[in-house]
N, C-alpha and C. Protein backbone atom coordinates (compact mmCIF):
# COMPACT_ATOMS: atom_id res chain seq x y z
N UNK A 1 -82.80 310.86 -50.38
CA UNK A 1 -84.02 310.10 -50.11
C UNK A 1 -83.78 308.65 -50.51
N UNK A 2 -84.44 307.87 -50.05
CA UNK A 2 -84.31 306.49 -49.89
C UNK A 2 -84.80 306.04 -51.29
N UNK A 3 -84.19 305.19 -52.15
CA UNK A 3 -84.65 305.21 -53.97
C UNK A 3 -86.01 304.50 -53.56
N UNK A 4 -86.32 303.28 -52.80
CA UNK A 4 -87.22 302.74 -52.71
C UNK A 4 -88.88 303.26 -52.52
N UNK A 5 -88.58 304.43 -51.52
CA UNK A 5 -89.93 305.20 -50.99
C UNK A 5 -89.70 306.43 -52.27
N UNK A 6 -88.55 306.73 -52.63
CA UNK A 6 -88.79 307.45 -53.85
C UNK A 6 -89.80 306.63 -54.97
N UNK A 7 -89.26 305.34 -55.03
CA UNK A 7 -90.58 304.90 -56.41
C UNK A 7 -91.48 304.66 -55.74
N UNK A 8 -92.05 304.27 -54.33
CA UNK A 8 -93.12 303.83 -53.95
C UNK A 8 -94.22 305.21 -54.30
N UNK A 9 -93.48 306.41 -54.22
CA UNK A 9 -94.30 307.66 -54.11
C UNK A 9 -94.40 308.15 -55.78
N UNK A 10 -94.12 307.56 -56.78
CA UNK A 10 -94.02 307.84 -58.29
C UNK A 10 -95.21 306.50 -58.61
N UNK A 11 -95.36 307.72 -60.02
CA UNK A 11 -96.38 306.78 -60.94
C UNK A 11 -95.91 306.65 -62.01
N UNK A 12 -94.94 307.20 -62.70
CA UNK A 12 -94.41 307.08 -63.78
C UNK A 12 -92.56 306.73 -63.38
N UNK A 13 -92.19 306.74 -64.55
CA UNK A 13 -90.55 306.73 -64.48
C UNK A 13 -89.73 306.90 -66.04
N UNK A 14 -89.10 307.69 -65.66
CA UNK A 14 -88.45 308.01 -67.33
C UNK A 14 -86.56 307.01 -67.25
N UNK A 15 -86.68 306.37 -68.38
CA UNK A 15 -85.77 305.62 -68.84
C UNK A 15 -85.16 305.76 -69.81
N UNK A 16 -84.17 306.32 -69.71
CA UNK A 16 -83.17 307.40 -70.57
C UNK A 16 -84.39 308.25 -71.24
N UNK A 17 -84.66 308.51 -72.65
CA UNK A 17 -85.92 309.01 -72.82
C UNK A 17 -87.10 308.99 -73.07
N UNK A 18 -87.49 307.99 -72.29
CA UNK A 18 -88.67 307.04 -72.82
C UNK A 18 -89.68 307.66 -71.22
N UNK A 19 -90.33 308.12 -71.03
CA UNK A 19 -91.84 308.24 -70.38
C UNK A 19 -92.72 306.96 -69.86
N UNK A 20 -92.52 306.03 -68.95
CA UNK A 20 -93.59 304.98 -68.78
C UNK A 20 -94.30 305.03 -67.34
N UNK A 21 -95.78 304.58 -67.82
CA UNK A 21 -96.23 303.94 -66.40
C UNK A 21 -95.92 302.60 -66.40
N UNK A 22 -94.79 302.70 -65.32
CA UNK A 22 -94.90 301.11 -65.16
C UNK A 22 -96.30 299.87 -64.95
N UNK A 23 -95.79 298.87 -65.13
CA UNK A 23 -96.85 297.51 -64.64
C UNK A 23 -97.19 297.55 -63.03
N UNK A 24 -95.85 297.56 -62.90
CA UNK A 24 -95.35 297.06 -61.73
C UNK A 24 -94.72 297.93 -60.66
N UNK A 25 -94.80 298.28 -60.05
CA UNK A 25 -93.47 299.39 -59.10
C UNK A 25 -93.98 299.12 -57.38
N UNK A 26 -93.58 298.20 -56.98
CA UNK A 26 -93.57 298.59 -55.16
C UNK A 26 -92.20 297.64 -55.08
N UNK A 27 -91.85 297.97 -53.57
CA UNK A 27 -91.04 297.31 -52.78
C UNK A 27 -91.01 297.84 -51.91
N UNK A 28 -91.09 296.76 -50.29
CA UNK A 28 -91.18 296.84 -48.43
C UNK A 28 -90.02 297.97 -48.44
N UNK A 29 -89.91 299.01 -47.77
CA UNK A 29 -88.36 299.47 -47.76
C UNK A 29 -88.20 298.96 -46.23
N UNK A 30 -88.78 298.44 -45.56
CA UNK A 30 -88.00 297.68 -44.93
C UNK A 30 -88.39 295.97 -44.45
N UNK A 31 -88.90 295.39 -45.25
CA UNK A 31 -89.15 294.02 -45.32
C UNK A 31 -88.32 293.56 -46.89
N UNK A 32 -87.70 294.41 -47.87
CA UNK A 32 -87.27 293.92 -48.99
C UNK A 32 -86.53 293.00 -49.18
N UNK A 33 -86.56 291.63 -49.60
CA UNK A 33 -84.92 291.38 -50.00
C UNK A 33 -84.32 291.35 -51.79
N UNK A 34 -83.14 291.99 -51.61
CA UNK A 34 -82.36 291.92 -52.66
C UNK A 34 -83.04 291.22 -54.19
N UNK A 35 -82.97 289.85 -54.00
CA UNK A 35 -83.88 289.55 -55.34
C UNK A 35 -85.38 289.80 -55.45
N UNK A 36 -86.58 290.34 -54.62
CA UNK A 36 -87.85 290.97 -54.87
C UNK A 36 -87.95 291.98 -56.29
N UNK A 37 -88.50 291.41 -57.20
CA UNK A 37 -89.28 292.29 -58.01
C UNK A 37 -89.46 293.38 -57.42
N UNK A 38 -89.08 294.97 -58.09
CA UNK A 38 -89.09 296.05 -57.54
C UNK A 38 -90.50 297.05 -58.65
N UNK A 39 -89.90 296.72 -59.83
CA UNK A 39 -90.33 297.48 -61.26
C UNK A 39 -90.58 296.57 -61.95
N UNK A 40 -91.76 296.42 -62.55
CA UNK A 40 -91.62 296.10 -64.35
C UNK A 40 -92.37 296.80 -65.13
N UNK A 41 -91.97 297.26 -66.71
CA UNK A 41 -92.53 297.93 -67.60
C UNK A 41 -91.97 297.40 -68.54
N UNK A 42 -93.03 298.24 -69.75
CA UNK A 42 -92.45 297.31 -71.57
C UNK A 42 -92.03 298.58 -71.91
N UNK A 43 -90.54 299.14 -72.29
CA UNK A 43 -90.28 300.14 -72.79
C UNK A 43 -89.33 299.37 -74.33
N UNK A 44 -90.07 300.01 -75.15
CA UNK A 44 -89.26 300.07 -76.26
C UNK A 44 -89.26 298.42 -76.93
N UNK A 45 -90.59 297.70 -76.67
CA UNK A 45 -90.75 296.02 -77.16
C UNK A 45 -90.01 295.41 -76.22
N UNK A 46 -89.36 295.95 -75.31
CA UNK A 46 -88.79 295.08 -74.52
C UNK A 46 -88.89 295.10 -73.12
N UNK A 47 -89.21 294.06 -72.07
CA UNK A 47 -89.32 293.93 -70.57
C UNK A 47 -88.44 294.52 -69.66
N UNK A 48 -88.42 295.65 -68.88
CA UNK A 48 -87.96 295.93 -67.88
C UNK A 48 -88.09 295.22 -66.43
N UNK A 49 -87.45 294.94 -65.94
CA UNK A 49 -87.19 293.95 -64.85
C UNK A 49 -86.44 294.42 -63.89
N UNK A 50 -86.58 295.58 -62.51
CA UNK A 50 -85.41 295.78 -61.83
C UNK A 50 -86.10 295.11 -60.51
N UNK A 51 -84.86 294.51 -59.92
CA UNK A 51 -84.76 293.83 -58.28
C UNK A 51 -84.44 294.92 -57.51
N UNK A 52 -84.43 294.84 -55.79
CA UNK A 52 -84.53 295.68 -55.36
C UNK A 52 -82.88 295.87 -55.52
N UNK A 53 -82.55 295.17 -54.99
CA UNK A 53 -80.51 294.61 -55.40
C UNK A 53 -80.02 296.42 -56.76
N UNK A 54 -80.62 295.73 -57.15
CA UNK A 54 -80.72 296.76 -58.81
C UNK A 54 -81.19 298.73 -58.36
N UNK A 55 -82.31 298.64 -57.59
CA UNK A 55 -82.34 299.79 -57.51
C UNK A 55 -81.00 300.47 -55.88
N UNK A 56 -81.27 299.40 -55.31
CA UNK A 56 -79.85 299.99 -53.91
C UNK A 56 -78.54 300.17 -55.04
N UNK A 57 -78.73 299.75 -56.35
CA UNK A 57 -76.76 299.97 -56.10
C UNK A 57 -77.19 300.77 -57.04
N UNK A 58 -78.00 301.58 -57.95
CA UNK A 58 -77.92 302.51 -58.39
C UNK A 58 -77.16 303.86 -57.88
N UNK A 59 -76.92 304.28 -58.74
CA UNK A 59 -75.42 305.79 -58.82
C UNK A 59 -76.52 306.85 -58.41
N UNK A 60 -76.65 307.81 -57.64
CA UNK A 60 -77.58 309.03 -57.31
C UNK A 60 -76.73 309.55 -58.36
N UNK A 61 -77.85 310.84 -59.24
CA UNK A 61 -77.31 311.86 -59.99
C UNK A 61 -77.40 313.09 -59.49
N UNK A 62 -77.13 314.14 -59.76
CA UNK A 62 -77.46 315.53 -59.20
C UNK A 62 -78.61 316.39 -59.19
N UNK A 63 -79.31 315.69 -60.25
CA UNK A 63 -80.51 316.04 -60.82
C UNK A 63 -81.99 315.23 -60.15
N UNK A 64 -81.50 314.81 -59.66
CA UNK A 64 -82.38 313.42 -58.89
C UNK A 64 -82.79 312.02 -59.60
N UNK A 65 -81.83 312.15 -60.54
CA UNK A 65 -82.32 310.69 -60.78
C UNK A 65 -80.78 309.84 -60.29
N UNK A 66 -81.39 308.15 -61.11
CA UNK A 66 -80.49 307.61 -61.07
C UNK A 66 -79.75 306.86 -62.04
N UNK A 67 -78.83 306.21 -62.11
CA UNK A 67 -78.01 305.50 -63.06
C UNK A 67 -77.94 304.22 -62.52
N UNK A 68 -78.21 303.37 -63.36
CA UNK A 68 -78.41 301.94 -63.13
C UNK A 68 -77.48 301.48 -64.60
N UNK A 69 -76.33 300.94 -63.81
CA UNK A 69 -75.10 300.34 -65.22
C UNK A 69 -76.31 299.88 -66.39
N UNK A 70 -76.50 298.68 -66.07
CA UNK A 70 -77.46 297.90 -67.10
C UNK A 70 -78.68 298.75 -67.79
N UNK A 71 -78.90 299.25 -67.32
CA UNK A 71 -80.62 300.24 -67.69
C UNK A 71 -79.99 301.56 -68.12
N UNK A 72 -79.53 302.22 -67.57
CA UNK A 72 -78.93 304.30 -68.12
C UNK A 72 -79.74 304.72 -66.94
N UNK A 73 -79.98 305.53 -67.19
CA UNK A 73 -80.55 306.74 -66.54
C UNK A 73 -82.28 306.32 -66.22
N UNK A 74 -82.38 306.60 -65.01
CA UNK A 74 -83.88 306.45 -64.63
C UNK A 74 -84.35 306.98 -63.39
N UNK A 75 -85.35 307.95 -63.67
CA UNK A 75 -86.01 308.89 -63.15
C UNK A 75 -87.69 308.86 -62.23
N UNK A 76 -87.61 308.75 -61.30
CA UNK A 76 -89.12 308.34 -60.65
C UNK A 76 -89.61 309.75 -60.48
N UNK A 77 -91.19 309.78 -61.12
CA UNK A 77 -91.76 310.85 -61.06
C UNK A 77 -93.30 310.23 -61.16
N UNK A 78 -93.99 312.14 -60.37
CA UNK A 78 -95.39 311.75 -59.72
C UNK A 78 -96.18 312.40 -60.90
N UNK A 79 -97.28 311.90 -60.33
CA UNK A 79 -98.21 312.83 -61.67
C UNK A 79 -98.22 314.34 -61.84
N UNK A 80 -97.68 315.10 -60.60
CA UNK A 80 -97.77 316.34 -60.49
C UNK A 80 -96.65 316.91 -61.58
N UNK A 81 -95.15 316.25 -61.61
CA UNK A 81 -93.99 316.40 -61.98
C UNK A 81 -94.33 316.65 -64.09
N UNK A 82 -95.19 315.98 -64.06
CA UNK A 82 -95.80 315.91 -65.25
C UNK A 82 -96.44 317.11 -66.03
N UNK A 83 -96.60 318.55 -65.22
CA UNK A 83 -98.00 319.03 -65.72
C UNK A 83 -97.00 320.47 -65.70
């Protein structure tokens, strides 16, 4: 699945093990460019910031998430995924 319409369809996202609703989470999946603000959240006192650039070159995992060098591991999930 396309990572982009994957977060467009999430309300939360787990970051290595941290649980957040993001601030922030859209991007066009097909009007995007590369530097567009994709995500932002405050995990852990500190600003999360991914471009769309950032989520295309993410690593697919087997599990469905992804690996983003700079960030670890990050997971888009719906409210249902939750319960």
């Amino acid at each position: 699945m396309n990572i982009l319409r994957l977060m467009n369809q999430s309300e939360y996202i787990q970051v290595n093990n941290q649980l957040v609703k993001p601030e922030f989470m859209y991007a066009s999946e097909d009007y995007a460019d590369d530097d567009d603000i994709a995500l932002e959240a405050h995990i852990n006192e500190a600003d999360l910031v991914l471009t769309v650039a950032d989520l295309e070159d993410a690593t697919p995992l087997a599990d469905g998430a992804y690996w983003i060098e700079r960030v670890g591991y990050i997971r888009f999930l719906g409210r249902h995924a939750l319960h």
